[in-house]
PDB file of N, CA and C in Angstrom:
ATOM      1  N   UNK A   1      71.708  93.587  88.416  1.00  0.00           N
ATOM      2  CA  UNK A   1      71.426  93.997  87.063  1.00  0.00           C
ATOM      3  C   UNK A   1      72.460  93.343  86.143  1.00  0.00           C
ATOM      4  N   UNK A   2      72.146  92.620  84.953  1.00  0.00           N
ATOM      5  CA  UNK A   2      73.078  92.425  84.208  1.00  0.00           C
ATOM      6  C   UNK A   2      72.451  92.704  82.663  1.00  0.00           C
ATOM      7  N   UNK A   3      73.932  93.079  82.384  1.00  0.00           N
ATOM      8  CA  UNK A   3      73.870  94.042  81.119  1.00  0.00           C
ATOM      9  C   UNK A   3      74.996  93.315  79.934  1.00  0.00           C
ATOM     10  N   UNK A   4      74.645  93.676  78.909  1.00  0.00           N
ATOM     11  CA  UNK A   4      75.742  93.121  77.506  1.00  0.00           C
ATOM     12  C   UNK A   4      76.469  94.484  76.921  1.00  0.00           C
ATOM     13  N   UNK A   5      77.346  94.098  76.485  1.00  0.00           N
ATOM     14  CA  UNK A   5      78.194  94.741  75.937  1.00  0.00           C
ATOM     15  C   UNK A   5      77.642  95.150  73.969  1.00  0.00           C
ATOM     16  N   UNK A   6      77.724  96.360  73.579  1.00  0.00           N
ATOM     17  CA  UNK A   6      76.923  96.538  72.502  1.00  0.00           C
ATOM     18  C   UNK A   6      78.588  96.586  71.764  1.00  0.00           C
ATOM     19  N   UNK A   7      78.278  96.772  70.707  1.00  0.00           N
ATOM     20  CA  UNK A   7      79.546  97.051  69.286  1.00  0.00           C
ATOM     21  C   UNK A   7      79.399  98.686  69.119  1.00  0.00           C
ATOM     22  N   UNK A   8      80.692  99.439  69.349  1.00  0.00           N
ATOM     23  CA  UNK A   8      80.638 100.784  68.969  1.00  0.00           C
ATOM     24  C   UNK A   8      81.892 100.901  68.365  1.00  0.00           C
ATOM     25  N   UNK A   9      81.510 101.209  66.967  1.00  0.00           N
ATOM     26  CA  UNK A   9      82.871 100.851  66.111  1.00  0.00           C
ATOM     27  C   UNK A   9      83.638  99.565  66.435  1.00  0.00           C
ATOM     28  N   UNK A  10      85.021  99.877  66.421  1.00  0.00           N
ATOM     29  CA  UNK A  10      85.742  98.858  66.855  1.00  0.00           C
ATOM     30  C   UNK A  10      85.831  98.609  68.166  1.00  0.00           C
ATOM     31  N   UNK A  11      85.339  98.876  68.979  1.00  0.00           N
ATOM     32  CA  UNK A  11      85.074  99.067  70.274  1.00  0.00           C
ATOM     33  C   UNK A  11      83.881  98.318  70.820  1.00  0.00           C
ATOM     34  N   UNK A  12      84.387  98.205  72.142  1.00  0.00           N
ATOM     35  CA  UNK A  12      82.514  97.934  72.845  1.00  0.00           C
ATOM     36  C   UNK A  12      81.863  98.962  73.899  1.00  0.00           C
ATOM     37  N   UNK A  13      81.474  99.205  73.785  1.00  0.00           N
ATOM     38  CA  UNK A  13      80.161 100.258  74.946  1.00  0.00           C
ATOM     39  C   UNK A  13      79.335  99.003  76.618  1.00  0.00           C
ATOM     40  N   UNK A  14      79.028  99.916  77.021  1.00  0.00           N
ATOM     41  CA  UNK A  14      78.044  99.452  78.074  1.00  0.00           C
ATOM     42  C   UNK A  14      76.926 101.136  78.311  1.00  0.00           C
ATOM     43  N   UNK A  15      76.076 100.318  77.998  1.00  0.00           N
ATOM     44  CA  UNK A  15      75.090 102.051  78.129  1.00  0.00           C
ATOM     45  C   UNK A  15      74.914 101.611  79.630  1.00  0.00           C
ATOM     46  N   UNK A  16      74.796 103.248  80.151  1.00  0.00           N
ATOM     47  CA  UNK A  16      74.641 102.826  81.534  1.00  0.00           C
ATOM     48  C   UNK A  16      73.002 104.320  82.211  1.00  0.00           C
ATOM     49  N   UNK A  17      71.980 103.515  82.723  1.00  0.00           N
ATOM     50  CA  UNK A  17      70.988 103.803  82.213  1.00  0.00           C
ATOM     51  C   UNK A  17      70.943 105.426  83.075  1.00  0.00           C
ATOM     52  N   UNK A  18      69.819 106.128  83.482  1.00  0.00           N
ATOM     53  CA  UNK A  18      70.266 108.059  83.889  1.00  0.00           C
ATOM     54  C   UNK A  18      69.797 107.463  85.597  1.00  0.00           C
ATOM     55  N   UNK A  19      69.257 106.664  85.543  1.00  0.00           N
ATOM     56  CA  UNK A  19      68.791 106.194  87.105  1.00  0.00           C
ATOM     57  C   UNK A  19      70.023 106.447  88.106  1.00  0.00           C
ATOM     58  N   UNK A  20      70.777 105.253  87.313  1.00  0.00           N
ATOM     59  CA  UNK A  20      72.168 104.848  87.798  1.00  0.00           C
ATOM     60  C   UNK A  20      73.142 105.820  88.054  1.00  0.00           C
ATOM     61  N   UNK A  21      73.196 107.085  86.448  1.00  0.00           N
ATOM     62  CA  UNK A  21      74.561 107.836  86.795  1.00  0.00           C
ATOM     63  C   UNK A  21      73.742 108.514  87.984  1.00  0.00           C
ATOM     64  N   UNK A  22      72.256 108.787  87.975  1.00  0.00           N
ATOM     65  CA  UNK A  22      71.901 110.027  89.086  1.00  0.00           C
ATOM     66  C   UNK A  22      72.261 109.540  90.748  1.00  0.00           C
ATOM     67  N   UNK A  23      71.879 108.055  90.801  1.00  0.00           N
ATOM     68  CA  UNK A  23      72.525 107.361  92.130  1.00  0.00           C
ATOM     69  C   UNK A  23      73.850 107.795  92.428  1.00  0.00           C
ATOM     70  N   UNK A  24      75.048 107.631  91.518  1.00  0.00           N
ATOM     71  CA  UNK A  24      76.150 107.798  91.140  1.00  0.00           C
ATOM     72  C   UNK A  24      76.777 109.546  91.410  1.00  0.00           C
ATOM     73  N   UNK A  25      75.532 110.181  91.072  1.00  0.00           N
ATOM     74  CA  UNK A  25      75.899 111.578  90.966  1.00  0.00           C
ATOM     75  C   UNK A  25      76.833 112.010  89.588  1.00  0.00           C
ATOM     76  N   UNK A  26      76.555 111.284  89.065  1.00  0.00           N
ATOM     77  CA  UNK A  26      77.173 111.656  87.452  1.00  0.00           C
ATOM     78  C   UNK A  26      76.322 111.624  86.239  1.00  0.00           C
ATOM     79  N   UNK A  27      77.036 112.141  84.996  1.00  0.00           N
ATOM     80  CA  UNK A  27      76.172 112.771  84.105  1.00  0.00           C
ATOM     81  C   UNK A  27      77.549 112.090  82.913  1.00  0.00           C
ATOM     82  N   UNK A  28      76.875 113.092  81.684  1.00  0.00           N
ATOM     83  CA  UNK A  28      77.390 112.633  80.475  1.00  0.00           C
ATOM     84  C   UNK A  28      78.986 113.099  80.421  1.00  0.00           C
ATOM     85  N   UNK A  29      79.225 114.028  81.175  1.00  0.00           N
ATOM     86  CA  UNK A  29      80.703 114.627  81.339  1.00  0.00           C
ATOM     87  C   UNK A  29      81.303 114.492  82.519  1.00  0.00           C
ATOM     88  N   UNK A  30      80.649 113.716  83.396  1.00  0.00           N
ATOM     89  CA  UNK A  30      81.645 113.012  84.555  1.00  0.00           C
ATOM     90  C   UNK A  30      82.519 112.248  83.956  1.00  0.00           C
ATOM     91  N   UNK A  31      84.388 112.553  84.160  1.00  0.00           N
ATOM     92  CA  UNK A  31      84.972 111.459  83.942  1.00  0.00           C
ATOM     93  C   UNK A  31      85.056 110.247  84.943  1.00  0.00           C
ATOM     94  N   UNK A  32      85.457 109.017  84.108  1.00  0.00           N
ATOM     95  CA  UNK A  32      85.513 107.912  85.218  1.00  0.00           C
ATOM     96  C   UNK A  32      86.803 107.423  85.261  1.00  0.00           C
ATOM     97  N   UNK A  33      87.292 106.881  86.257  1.00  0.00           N
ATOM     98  CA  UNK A  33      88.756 106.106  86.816  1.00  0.00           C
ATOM     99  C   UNK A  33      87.844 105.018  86.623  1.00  0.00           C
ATOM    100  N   UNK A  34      88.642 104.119  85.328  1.00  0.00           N
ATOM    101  CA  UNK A  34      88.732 102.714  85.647  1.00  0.00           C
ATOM    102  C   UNK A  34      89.919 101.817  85.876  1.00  0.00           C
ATOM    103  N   UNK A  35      89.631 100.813  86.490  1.00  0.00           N
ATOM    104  CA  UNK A  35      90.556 100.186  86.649  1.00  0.00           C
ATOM    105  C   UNK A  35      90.224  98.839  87.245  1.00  0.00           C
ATOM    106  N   UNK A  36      90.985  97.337  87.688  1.00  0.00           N
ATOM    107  CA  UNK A  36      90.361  96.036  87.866  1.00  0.00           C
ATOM    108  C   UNK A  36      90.917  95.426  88.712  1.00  0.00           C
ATOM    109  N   UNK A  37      90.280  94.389  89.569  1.00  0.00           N
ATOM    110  CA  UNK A  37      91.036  93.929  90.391  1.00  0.00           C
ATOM    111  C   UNK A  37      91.319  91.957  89.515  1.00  0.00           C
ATOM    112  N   UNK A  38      91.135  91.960  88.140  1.00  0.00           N
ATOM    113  CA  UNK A  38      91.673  91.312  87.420  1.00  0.00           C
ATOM    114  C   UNK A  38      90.666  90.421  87.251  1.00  0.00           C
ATOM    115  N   UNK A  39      89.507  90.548  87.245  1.00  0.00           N
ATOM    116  CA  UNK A  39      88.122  89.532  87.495  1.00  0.00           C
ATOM    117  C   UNK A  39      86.862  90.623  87.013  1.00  0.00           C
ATOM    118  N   UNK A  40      86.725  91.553  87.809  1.00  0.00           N
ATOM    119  CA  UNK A  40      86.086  92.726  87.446  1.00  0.00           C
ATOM    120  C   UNK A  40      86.807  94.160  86.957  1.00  0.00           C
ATOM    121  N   UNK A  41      85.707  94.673  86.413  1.00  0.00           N
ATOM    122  CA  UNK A  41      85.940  96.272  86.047  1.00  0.00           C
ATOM    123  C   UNK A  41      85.189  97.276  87.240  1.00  0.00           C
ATOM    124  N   UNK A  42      86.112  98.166  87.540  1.00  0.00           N
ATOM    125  CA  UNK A  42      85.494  98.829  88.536  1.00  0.00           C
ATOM    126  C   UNK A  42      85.654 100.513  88.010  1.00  0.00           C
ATOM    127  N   UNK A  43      84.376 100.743  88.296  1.00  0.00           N
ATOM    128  CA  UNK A  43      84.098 102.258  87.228  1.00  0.00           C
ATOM    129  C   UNK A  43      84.065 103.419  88.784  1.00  0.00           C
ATOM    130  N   UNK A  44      84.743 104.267  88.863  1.00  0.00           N
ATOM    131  CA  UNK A  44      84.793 105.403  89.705  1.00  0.00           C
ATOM    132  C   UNK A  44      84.459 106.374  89.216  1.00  0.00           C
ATOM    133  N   UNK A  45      83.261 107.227  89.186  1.00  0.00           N
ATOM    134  CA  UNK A  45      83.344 109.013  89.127  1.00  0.00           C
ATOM    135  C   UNK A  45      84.546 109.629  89.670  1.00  0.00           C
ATOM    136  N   UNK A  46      84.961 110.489  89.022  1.00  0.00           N
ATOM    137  CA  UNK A  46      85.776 111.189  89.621  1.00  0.00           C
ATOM    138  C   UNK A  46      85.111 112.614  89.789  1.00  0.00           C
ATOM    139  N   UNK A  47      84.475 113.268  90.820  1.00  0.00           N
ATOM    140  CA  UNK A  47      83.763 114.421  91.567  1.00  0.00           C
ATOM    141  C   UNK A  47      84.345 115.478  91.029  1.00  0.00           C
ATOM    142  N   UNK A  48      85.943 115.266  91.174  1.00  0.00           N
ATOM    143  CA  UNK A  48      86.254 117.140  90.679  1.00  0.00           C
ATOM    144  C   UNK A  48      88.187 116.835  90.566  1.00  0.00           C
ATOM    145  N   UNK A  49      87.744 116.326  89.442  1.00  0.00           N
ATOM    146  CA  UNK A  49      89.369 115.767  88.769  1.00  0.00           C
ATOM    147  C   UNK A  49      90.109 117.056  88.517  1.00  0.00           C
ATOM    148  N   UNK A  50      89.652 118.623  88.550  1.00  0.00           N
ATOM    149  CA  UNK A  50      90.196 119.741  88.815  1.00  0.00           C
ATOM    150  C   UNK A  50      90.886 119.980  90.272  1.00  0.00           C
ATOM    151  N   UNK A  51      90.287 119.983  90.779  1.00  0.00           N
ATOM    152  CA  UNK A  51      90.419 119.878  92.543  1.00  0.00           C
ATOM    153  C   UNK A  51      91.866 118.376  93.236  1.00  0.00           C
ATOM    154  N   UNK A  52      91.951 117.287  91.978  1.00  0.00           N
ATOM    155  CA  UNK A  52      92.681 116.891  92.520  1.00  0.00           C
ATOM    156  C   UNK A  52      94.175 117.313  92.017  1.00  0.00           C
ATOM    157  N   UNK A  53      94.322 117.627  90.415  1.00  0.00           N
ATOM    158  CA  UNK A  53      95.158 118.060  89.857  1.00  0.00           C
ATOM    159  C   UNK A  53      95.954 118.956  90.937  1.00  0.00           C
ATOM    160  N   UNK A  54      95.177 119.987  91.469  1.00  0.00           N
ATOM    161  CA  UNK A  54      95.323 121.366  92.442  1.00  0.00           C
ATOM    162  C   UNK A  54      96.185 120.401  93.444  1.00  0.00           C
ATOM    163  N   UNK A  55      95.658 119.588  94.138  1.00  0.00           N
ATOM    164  CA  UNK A  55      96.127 119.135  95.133  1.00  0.00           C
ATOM    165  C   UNK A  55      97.562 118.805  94.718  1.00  0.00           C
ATOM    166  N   UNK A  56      97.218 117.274  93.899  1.00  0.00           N
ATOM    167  CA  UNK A  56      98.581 117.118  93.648  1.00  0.00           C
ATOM    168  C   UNK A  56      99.706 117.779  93.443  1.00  0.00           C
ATOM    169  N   UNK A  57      99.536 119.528  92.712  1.00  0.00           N
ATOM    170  CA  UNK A  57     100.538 120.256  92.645  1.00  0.00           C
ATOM    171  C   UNK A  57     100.718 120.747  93.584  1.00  0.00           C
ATOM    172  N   UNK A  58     100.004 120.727  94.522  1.00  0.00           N
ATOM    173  CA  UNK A  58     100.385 121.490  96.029  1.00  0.00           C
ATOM    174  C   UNK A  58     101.336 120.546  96.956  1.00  0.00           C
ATOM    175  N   UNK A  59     100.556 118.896  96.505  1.00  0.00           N
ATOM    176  CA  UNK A  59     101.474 118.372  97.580  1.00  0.00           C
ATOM    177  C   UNK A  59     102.727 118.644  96.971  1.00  0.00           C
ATOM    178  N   UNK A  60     103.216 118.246  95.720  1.00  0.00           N
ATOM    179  CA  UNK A  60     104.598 118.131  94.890  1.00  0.00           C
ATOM    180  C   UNK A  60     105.284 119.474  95.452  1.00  0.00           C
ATOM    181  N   UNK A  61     104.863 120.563  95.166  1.00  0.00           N
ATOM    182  CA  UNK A  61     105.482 121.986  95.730  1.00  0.00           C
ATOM    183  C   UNK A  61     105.537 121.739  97.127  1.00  0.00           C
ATOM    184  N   UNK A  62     104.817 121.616  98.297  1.00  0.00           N
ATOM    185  CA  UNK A  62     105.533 121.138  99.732  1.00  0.00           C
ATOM    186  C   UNK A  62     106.710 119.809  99.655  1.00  0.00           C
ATOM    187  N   UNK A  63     106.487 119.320  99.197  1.00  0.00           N
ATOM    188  CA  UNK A  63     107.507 117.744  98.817  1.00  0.00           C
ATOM    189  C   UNK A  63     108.716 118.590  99.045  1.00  0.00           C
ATOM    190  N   UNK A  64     109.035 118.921  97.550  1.00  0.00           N
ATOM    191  CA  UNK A  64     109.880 119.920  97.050  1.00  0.00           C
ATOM    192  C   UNK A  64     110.923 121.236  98.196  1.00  0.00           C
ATOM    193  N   UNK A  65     109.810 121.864  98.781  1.00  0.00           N
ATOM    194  CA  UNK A  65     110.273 122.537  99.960  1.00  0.00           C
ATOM    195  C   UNK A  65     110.485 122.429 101.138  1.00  0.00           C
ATOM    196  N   UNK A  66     109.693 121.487 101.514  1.00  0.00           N
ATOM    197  CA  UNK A  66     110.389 121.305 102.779  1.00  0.00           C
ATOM    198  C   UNK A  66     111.334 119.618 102.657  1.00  0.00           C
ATOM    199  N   UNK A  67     111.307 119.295 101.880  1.00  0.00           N
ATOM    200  CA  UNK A  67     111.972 117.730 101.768  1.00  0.00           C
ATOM    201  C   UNK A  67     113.030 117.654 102.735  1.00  0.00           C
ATOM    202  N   UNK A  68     114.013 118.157 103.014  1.00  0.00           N
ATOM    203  CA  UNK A  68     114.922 117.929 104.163  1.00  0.00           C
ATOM    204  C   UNK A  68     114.368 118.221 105.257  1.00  0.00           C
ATOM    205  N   UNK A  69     113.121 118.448 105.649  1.00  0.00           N
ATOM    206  CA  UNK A  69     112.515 118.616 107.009  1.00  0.00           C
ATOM    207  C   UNK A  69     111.717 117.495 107.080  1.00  0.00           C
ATOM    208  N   UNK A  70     111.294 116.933 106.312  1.00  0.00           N
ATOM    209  CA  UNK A  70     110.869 115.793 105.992  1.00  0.00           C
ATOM    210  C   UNK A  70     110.770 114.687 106.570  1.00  0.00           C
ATOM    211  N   UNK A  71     112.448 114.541 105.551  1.00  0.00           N
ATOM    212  CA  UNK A  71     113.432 113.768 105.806  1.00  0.00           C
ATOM    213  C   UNK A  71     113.462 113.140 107.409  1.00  0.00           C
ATOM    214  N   UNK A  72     114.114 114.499 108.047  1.00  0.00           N
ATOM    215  CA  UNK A  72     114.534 114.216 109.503  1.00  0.00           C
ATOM    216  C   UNK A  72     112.789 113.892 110.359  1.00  0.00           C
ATOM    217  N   UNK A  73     112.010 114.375 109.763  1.00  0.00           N
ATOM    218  CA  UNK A  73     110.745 113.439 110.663  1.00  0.00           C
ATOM    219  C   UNK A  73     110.701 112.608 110.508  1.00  0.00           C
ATOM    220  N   UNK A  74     111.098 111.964 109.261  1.00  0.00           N
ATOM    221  CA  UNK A  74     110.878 110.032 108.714  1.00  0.00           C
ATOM    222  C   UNK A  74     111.714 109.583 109.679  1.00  0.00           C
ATOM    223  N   UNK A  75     112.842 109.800 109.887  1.00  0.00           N
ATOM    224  CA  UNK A  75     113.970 109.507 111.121  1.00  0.00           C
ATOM    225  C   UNK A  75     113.189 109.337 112.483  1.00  0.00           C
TER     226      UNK A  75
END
């Protein structure tokens, strides 16, 4: 499929058609992770950007507590 880039404000858009987000499993309030491997743009859903937040504070709080037990396993 190839697609053009439209003018939205100062900005550019890519409409992306309901086929696609439904393949995708996303909708109008899925956020996306983008990011490039410097050639392309690569668009990620993110499923449950709540759920990772959670995580991340969980790992940081184990980090945190056991870090000198850690430690001596990296050893």
């Amino acid at each position: 499929m190839i697609k053009q880039l439209t003018k939205h404000g100062n900005s550019m858009a890519m409409v992306i058609e309901k086929p696609i987000l439904e393949l995708i499993g996303a909708d109008a309030d899925t956020p996306f992770e983008i990011t490039t491997d410097g050639q392309a743009l690569i668009l990620t859903p993110l499923k449950n950007p709540e759920g990772s937040a959670a995580f991340g504070a969980a790992l940081e709080k184990v980090n945190t507590r056991y870090a000198k037990a850690l430690k001596k396993l990296a050893e």
